[in-house]
N, C-alpha and C. Protein backbone atom coordinates (compact mmCIF):
# COMPACT_ATOMS: atom_id res chain seq x y z
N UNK A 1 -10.30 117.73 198.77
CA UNK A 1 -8.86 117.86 198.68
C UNK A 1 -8.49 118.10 197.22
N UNK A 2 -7.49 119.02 197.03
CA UNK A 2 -7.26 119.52 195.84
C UNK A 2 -5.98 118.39 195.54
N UNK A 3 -5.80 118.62 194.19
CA UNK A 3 -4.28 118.05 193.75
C UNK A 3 -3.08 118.15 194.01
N UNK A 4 -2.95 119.04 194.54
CA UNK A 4 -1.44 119.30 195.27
C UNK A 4 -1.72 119.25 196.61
N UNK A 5 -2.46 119.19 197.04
CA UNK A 5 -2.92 118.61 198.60
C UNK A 5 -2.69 117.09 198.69
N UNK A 6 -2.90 116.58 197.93
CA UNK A 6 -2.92 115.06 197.50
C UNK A 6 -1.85 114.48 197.31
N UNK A 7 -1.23 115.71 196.45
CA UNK A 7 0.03 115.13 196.34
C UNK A 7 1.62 115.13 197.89
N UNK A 8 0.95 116.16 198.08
CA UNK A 8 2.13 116.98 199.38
C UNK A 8 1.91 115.64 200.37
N UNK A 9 0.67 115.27 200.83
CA UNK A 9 0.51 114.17 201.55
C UNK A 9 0.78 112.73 201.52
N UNK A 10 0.90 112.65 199.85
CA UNK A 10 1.73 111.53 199.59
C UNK A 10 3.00 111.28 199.37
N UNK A 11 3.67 112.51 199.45
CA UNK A 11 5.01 112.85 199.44
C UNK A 11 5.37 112.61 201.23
N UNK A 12 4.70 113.00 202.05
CA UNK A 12 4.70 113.13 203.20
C UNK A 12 4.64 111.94 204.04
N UNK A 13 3.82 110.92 203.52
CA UNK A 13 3.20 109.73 204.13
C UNK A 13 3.86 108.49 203.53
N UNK A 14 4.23 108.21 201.94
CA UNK A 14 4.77 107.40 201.05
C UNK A 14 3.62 106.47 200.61
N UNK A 15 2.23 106.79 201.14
CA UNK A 15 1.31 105.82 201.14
C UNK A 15 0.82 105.09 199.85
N UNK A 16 0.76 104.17 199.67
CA UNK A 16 -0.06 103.53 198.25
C UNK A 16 -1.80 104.21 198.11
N UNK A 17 -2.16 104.45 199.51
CA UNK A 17 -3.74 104.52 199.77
C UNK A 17 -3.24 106.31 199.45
N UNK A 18 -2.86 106.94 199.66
CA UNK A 18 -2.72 108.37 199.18
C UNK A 18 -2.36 109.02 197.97
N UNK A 19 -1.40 107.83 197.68
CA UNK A 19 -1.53 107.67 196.06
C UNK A 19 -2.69 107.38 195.24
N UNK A 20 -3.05 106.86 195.24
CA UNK A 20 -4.09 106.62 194.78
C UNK A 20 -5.65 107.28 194.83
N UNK A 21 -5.50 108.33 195.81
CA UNK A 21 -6.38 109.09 196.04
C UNK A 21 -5.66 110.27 194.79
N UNK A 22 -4.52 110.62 195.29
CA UNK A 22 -4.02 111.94 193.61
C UNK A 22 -4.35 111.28 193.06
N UNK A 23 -4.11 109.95 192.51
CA UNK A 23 -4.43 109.60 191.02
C UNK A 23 -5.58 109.81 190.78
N UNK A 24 -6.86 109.48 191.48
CA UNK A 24 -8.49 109.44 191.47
C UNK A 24 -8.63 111.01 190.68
N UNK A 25 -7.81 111.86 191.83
CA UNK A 25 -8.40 113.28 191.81
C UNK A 25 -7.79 113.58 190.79
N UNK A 26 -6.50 113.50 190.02
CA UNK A 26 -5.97 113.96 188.71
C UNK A 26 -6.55 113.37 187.93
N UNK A 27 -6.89 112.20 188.01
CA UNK A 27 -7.80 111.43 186.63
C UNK A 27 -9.27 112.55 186.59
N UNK A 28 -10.10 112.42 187.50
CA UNK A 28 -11.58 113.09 188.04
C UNK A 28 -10.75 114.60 186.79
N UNK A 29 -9.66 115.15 187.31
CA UNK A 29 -9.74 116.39 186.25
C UNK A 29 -9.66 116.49 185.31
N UNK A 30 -9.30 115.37 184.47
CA UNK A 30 -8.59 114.50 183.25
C UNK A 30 -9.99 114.71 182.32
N UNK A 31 -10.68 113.67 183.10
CA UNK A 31 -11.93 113.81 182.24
C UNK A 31 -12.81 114.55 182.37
N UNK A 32 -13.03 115.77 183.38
CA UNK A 32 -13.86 116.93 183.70
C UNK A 32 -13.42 117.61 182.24
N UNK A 33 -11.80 117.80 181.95
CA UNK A 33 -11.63 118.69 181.25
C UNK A 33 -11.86 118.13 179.43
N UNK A 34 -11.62 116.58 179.79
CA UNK A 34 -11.68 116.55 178.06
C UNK A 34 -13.36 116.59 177.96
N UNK A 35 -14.49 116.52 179.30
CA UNK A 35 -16.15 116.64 178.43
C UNK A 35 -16.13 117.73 178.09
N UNK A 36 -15.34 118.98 178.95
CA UNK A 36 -15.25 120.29 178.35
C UNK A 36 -15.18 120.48 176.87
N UNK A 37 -14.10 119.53 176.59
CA UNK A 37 -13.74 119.96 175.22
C UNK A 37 -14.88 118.97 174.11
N UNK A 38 -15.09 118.52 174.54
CA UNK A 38 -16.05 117.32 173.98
C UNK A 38 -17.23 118.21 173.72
N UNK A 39 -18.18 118.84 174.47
CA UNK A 39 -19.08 119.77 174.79
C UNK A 39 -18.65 120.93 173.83
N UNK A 40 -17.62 121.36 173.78
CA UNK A 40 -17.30 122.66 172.83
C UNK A 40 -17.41 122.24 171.49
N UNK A 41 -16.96 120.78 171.02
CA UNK A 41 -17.06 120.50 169.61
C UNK A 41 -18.41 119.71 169.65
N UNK A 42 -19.35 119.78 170.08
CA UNK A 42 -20.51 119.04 169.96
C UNK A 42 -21.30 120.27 168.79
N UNK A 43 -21.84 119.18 168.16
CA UNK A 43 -22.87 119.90 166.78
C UNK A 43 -24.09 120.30 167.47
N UNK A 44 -24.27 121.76 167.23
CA UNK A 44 -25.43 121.73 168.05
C UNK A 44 -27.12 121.68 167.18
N UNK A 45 -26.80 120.77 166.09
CA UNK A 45 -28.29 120.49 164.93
C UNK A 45 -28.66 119.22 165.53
N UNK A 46 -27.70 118.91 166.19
CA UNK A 46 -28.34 117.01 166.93
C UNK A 46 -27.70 116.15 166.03
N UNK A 47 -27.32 116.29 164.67
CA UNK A 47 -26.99 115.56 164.42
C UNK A 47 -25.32 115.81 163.20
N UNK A 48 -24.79 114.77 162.95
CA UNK A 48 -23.21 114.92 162.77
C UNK A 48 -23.20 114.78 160.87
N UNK A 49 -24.35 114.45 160.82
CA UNK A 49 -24.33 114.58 159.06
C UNK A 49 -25.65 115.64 158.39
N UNK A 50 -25.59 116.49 159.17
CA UNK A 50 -26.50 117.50 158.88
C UNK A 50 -25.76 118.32 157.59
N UNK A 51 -27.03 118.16 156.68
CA UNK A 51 -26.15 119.33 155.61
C UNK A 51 -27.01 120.90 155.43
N UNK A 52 -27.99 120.89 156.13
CA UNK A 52 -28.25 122.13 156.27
C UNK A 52 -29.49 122.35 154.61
N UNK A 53 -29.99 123.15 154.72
CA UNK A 53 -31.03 123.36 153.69
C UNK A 53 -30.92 124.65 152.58
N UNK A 54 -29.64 125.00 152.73
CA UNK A 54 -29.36 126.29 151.95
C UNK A 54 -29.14 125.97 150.66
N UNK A 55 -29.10 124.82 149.54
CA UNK A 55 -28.97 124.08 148.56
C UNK A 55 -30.66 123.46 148.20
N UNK A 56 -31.24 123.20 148.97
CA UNK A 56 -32.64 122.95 148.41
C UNK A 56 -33.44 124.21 147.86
C-alpha cells in the first residue's frame, strides 16, 4: 500500500490502526530517502580525514 492509499483509508475509516499504518509507510520513506542522501555524501576513500597524497 502506497501513501495516499493509506491515507484515503484513513480518511475513510477514522481508524487509529490505519493511522498508524500511513505513519509507518511515510516514516519507511522518510528514511529510505535521507540513506539516499546519506549515501550521496559518503567519502568514497573509507575514510573522513583523508588528505590525499598530492603534498608528499
Amino acid at each position: 500500500m502506497d501513501e495516499m492509499n493509506a491515507w484515503s483509508t484513513f480518511l475513510t475509516t477514522g481508524s487509529v490502526l490505519d493511522y498508524l499504518r500511513y505513519k509507518a509507510i511515510q516514516e519507511e520513506r522518510e528514511q529510505n530517502s535521507l540513506n539516499r542522501s546519506e549515501d550521496s555524501n559518503e567519502v568514497f576513500n573509507g575514510r573522513s580525514d583523508y588528505k590525499g597524497t598530492e603534498y608528499r
